[in-house]
N, C-alpha and C. Protein backbone atom coordinates (compact mmCIF):
# COMPACT_ATOMS: atom_id res chain seq x y z
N UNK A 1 34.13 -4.10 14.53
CA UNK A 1 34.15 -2.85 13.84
C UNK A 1 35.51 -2.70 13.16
N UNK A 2 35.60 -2.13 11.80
CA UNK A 2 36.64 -2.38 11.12
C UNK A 2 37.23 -0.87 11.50
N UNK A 3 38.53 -0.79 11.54
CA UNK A 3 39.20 0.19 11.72
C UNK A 3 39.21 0.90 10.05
N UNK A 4 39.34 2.58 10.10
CA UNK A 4 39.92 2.86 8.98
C UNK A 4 41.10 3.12 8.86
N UNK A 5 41.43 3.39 7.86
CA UNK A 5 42.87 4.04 7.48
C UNK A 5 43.11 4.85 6.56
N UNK A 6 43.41 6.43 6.82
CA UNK A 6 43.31 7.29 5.88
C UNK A 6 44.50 7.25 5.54
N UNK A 7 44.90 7.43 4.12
CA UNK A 7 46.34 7.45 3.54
C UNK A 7 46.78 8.83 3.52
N UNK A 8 48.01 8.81 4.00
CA UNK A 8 48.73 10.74 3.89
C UNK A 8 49.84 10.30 2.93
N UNK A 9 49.53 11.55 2.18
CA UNK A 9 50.62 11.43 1.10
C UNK A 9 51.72 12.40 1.77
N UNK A 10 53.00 11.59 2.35
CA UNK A 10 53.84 12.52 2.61
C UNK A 10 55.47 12.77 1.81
N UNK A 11 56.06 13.62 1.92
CA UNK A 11 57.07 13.77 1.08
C UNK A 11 57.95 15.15 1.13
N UNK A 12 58.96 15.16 0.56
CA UNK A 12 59.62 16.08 0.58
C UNK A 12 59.90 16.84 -0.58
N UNK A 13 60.08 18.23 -0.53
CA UNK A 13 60.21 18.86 -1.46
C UNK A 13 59.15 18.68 -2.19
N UNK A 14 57.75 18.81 -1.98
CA UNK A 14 56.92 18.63 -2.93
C UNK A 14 56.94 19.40 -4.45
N UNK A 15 57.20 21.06 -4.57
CA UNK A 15 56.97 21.26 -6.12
C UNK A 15 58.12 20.88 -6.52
N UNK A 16 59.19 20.16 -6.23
CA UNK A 16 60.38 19.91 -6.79
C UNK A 16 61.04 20.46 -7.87
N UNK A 17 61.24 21.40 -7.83
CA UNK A 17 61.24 22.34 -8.91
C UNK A 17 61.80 24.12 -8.29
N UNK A 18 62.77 24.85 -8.64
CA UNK A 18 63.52 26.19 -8.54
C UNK A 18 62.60 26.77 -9.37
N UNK A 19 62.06 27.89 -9.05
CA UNK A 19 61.41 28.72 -10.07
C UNK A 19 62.52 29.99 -10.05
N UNK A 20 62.93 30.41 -11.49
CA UNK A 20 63.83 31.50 -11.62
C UNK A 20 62.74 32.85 -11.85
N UNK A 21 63.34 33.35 -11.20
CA UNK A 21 62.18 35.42 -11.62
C UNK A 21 63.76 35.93 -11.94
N UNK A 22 64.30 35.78 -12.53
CA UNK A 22 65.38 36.99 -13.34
C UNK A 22 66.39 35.87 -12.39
N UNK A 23 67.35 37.07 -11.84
CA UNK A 23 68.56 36.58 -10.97
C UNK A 23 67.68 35.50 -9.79
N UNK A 24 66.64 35.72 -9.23
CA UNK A 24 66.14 35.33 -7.92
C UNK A 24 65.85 34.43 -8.56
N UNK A 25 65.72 33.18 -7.01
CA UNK A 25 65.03 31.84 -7.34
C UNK A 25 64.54 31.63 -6.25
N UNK A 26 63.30 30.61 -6.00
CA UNK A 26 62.79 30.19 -5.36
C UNK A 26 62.22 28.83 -5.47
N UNK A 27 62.92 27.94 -4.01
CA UNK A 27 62.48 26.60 -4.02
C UNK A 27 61.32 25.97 -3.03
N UNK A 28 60.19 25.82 -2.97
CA UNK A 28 58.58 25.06 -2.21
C UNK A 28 59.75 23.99 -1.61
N UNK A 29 59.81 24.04 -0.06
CA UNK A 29 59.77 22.83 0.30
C UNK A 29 58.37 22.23 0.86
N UNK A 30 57.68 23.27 1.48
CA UNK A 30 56.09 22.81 1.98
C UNK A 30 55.23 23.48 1.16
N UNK A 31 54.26 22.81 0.76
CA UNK A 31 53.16 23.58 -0.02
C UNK A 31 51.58 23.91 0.41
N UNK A 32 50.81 24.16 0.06
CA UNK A 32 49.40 24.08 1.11
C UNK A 32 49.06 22.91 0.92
N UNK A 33 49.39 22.53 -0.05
CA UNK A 33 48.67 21.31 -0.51
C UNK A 33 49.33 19.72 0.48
N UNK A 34 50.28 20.11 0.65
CA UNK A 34 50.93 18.96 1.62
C UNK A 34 50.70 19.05 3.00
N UNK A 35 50.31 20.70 3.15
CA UNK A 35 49.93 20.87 4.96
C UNK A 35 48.62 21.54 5.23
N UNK A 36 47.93 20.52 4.23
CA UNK A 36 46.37 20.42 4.32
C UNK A 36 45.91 22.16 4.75
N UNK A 37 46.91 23.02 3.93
CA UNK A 37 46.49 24.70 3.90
C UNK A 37 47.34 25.23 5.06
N UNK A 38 47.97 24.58 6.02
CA UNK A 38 48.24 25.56 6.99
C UNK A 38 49.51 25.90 7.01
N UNK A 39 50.41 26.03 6.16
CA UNK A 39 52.10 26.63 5.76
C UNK A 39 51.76 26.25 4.73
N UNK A 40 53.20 27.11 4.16
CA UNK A 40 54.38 26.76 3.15
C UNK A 40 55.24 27.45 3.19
N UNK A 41 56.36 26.66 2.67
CA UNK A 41 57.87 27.69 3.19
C UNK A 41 58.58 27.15 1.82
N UNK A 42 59.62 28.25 1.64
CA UNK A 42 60.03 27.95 0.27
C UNK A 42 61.70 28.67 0.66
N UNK A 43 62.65 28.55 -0.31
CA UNK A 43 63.90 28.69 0.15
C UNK A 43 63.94 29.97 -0.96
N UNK A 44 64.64 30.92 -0.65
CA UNK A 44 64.34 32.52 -1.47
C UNK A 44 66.22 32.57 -1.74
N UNK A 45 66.36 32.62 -3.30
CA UNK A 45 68.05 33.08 -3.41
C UNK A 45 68.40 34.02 -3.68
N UNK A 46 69.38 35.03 -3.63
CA UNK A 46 69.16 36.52 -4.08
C UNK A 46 70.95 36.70 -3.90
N UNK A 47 71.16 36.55 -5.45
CA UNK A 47 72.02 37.06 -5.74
C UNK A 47 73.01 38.53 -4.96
N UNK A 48 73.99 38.86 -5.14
CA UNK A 48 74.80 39.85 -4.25
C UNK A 48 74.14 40.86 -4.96
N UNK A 49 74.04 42.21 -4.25
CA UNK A 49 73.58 43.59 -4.97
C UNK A 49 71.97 43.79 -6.10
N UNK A 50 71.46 42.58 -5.40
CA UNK A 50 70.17 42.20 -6.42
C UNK A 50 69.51 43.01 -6.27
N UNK A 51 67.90 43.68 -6.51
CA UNK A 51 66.85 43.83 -6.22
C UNK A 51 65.73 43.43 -6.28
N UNK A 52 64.62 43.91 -5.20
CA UNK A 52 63.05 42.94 -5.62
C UNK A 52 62.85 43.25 -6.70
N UNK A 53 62.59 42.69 -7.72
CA UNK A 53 61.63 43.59 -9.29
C UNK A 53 60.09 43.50 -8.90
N UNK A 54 59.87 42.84 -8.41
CA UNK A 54 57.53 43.07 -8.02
C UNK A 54 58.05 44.38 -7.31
N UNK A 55 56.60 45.00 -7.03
CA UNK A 55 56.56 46.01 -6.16
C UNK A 55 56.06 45.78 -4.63
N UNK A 56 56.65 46.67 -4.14
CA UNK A 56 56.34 46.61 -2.89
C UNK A 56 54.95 46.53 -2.37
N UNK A 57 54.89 45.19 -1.32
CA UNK A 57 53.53 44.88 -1.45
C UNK A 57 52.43 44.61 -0.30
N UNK A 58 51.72 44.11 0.55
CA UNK A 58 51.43 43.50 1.53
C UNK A 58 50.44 42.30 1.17
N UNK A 59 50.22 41.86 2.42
CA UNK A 59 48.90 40.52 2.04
C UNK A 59 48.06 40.38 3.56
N UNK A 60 46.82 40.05 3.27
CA UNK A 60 45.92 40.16 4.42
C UNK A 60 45.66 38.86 4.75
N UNK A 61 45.79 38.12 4.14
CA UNK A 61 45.98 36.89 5.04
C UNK A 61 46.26 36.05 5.43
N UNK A 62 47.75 35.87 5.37
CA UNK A 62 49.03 35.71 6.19
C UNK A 62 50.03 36.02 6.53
N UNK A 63 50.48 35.29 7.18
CA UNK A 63 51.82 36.29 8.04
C UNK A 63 53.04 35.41 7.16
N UNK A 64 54.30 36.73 7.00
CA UNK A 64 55.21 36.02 6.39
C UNK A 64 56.35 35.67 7.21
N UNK A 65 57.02 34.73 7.67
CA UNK A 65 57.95 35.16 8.55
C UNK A 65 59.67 34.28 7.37
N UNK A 66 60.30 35.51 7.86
CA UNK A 66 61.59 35.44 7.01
C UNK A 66 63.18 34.37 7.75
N UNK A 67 63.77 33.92 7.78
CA UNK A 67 64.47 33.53 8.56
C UNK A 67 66.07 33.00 7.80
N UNK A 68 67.10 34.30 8.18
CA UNK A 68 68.36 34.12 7.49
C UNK A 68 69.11 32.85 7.95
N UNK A 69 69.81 32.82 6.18
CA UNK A 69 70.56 31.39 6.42
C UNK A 69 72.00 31.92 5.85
N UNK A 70 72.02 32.35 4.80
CA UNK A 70 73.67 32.82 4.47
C UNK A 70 73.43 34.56 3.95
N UNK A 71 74.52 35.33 4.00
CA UNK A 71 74.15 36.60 3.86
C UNK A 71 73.36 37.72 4.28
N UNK A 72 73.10 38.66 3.88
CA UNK A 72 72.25 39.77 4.97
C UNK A 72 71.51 40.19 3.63
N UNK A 73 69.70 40.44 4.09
CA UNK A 73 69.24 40.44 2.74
C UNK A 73 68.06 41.56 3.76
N UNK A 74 68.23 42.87 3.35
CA UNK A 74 67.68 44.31 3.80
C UNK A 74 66.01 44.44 3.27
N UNK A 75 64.88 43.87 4.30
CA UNK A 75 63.95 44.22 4.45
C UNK A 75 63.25 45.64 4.82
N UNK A 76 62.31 45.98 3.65
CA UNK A 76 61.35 47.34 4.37
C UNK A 76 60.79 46.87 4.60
N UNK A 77 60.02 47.35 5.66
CA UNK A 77 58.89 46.83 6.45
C UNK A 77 57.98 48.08 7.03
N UNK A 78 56.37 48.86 6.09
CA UNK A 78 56.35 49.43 6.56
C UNK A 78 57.37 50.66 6.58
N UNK A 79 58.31 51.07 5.83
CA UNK A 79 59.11 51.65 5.41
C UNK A 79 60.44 51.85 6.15
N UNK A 80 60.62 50.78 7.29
CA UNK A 80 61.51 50.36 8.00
C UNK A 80 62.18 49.48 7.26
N UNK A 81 64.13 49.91 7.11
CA UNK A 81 65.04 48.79 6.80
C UNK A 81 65.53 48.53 7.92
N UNK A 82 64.94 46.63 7.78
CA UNK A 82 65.36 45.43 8.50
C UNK A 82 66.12 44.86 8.21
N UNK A 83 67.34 44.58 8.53
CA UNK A 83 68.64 43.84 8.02
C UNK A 83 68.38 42.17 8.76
N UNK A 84 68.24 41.27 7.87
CA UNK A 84 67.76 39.89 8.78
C UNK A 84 69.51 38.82 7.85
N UNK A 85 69.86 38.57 8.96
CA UNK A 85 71.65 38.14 8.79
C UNK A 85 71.00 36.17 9.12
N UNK A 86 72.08 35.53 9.42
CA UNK A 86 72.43 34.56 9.51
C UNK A 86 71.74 33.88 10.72
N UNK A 87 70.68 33.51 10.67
CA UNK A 87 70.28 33.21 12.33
C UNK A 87 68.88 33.46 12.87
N UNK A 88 68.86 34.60 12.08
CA UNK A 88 68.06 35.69 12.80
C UNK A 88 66.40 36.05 11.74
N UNK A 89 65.42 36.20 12.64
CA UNK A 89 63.77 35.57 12.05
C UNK A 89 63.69 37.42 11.69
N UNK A 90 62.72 37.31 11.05
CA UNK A 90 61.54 38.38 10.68
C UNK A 90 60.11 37.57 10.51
N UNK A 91 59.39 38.27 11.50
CA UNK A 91 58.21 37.96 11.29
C UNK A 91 57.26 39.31 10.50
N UNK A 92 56.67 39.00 9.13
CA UNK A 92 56.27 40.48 8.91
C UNK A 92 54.25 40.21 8.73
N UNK A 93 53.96 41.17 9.88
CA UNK A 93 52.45 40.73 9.98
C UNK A 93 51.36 41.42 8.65
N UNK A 94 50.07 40.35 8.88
CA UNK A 94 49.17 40.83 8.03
C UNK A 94 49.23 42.67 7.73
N UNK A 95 49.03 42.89 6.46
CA UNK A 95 48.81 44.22 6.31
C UNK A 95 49.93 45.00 6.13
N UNK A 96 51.21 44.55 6.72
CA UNK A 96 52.29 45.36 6.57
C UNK A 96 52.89 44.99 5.42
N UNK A 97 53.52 46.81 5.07
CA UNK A 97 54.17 46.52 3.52
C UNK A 97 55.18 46.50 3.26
N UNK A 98 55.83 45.42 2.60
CA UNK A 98 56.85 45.32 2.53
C UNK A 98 58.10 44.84 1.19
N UNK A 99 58.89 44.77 1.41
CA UNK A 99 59.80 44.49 0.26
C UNK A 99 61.37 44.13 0.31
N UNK A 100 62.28 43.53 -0.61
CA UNK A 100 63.53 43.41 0.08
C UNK A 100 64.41 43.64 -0.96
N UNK A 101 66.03 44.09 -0.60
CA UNK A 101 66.84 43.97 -1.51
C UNK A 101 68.12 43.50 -1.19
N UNK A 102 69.13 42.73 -1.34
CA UNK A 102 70.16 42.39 -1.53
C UNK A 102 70.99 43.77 -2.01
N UNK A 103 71.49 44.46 -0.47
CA UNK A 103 72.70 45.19 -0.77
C UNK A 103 74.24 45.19 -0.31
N UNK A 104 74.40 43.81 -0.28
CA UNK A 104 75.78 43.11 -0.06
C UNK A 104 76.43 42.66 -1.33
N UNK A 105 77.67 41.96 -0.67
CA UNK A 105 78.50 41.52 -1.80
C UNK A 105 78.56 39.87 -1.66
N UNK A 106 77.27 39.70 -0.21
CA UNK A 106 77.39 38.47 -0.43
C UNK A 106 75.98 37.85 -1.32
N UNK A 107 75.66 36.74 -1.71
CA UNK A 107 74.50 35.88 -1.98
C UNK A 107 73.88 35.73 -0.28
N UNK A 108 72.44 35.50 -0.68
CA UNK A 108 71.48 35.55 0.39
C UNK A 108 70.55 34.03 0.13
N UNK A 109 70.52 33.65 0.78
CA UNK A 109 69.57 32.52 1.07
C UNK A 109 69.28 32.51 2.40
N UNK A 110 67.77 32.30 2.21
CA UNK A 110 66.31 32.74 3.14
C UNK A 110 65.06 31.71 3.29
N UNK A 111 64.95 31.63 4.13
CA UNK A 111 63.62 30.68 4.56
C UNK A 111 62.67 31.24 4.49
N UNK A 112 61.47 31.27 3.89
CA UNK A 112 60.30 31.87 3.90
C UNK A 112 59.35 31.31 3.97
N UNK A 113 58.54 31.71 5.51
CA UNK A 113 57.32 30.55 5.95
C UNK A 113 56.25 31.66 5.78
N UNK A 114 55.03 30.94 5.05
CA UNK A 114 53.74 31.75 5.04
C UNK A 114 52.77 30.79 5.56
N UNK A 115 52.20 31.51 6.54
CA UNK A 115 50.91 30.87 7.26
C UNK A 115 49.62 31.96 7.61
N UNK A 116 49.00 31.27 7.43
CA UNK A 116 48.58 29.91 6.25
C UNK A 116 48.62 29.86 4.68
N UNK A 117 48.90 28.75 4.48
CA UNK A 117 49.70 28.85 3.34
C UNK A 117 48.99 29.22 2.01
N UNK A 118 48.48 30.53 1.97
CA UNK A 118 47.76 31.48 0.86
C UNK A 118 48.19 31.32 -0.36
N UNK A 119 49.80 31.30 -0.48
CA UNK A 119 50.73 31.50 -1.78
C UNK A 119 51.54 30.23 -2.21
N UNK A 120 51.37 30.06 -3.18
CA UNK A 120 51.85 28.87 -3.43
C UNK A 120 53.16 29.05 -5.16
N UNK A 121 53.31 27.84 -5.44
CA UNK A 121 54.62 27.99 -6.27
C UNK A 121 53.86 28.89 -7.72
N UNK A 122 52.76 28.65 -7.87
CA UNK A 122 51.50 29.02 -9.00
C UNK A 122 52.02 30.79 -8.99
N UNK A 123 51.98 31.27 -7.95
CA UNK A 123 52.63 33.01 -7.81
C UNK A 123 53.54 33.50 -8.15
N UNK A 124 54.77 32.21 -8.31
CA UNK A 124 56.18 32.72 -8.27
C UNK A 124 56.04 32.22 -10.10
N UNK A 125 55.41 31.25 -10.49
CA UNK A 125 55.13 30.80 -11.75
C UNK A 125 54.80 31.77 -12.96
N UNK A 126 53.97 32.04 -12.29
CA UNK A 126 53.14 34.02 -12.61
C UNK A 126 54.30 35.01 -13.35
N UNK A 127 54.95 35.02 -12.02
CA UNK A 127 55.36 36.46 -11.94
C UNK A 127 57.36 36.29 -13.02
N UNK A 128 57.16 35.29 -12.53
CA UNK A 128 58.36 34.77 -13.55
C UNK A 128 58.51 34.51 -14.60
N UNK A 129 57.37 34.40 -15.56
CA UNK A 129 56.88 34.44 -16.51
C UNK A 129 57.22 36.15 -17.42
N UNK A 130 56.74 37.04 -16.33
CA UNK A 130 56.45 38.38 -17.10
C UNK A 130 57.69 39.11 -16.54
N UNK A 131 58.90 38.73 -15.32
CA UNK A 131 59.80 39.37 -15.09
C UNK A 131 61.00 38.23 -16.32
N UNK A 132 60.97 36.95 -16.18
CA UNK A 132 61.97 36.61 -17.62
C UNK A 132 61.34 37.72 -18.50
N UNK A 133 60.43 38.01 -19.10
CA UNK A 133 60.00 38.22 -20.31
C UNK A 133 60.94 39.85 -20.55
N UNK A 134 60.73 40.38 -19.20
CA UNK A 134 61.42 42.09 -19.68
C UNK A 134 63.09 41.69 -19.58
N UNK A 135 63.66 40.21 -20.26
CA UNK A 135 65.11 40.26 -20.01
C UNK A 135 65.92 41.48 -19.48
N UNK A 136 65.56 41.18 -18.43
CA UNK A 136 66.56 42.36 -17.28
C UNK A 136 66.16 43.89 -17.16
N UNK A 137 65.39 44.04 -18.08
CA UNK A 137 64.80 45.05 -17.85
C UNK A 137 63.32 45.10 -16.67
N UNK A 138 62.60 46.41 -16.17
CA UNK A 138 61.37 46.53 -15.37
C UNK A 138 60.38 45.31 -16.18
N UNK A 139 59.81 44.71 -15.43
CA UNK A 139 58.68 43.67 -15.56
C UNK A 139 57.59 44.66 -15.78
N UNK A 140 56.42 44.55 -16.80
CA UNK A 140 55.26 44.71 -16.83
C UNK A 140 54.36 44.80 -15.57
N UNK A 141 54.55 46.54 -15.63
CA UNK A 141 53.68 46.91 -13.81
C UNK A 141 52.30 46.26 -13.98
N UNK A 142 51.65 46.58 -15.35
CA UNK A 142 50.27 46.43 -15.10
C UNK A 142 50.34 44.53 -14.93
N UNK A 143 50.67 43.74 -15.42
CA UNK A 143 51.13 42.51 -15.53
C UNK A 143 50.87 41.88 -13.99
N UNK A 144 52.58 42.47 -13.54
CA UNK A 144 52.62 42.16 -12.31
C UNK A 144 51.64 42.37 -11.25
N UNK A 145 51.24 43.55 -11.74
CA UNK A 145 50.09 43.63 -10.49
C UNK A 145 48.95 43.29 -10.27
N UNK A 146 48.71 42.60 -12.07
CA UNK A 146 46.75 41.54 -11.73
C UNK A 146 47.56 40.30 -11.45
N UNK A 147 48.68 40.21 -11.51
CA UNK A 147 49.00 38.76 -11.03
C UNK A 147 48.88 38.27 -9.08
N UNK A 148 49.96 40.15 -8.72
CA UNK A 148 49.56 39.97 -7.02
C UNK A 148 48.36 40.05 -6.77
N UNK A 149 47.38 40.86 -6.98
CA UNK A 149 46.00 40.91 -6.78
C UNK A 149 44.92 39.35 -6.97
N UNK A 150 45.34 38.68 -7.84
CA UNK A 150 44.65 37.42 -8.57
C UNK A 150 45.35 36.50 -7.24
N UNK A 151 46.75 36.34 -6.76
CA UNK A 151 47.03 35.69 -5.53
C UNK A 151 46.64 36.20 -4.05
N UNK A 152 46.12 37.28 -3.94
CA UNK A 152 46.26 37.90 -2.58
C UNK A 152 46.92 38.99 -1.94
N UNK A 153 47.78 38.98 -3.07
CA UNK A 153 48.98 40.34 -2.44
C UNK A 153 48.87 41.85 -2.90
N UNK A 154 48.49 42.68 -2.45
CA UNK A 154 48.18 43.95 -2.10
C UNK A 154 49.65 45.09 -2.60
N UNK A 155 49.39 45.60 -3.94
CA UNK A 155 50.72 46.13 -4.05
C UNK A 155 50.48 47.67 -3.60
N UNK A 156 51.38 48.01 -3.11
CA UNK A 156 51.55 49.48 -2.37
C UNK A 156 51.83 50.50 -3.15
N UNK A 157 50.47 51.33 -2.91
CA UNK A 157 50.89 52.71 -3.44
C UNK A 157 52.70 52.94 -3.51
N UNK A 158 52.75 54.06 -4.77
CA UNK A 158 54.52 54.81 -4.62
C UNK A 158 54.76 55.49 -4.06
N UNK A 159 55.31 55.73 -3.53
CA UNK A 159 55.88 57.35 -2.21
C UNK A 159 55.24 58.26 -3.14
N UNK A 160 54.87 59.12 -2.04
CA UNK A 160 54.81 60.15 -3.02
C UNK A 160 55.87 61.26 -2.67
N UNK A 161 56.22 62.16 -3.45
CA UNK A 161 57.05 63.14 -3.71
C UNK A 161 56.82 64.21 -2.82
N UNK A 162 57.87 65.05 -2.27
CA UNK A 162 57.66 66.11 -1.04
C UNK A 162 57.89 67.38 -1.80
C-alpha cells in the first residue's frame, strides 16, 4: 500500500505586504488561508495621538484578542476604556463593541489575533482604499460601512444624546 503525501504550503508572512489606512498600518503575519480558516493575526501600528477612522464596531463570529507590544493603545470595549500596555492581552468577545485610539505620545504596535480567522488582509484593502481617498479627512460613512457589513463587522449605532 502506497503511502500518501499531502503537501502544506508553509511560510511566513504570507500577505507580505503593510496595508496603510491613513497614519495606521497593518501587517498579516497568519492568514485563513495558511491556517486552513482557524486564525489570523496581523501586526496593527498606530501612530502617537492617532485615531480609529472606521466606526465603532463589533463582529459575531470571532473573537478578537489584542496583545501589547510597544506603547499603550486605549480600547472601548462595550463602552469601557481599556488601556492594553506592553505585555498585556485583551481578549474582546463575539458581539462586543468596540474601538481604539492612540492617546499617547508614544507609537503603538499590537498583535491582533482573530479566531477564526473571518477577516482577512481583503478588509483592511477595502477600507484603505476609501480612508486614503478622504486625504485626512472623515472616510466615506456610507462606504465604510457596506465594506464592514460585506466582511462581517457590525458597525455600532452613535450614542445617542441626553
Amino acid at each position: 500500500m502506497a503511502s500518501q503525501t499531502t503537501e502544506i504550503n508553509v511560510k511566513t508572512n504570507p500577505a507580505d505586504e503593510t496595508i496603510r489606512l491613513g497614519p495606521l498600518a497593518v501587517r498579516f503575519l497568519v492568514t485563513g488561508e495558511n491556517s486552513a480558516g482557524s486564525v489570523a493575526a496581523f501586526e496593527l501600528y498606530v501612530p502617537a495621538a492617532k485615531r480609529l477612522a472606521a466606526l465603532a464596531h463589533s463582529h459575531d463570529h470571532y473573537e478578537e484578542t489584542i496583545y501589547g507590544i510597544e506603547g499603550v493603545l486605549t480600547w472601548t470595549v462595550n463602552g469601557k476604556p481599556v488601556e492594553v500596555t506592553p505585555g498585556q492581552a485583551l481578549c474582546i468577545p463575539r458581539g462586543a463593541v468596540h474601538r481604539f485610539d492612540n492617546n499617547g505620545a508614544e507609537d503603538v504596535k499590537a498583535l491582533c489575533v482573530i479566531s477564526p480567522a473571518a477577516v482577512g488582509p481583503e478588509f483592511f484593502r477595502e477600507a484603505a482604499e476609501v480612508i486614503n481617498a478622504a486625504a485626512g479627512g472623515p472616510p466615506d460613512k456610507a462606504k465604510m460601512i457596506a465594506i464592514m457589513l460585506r466582511h462581517g463587522l457590525t458597525p455600532a449605532a452613535p450614542p445617542t444624546q441626553a
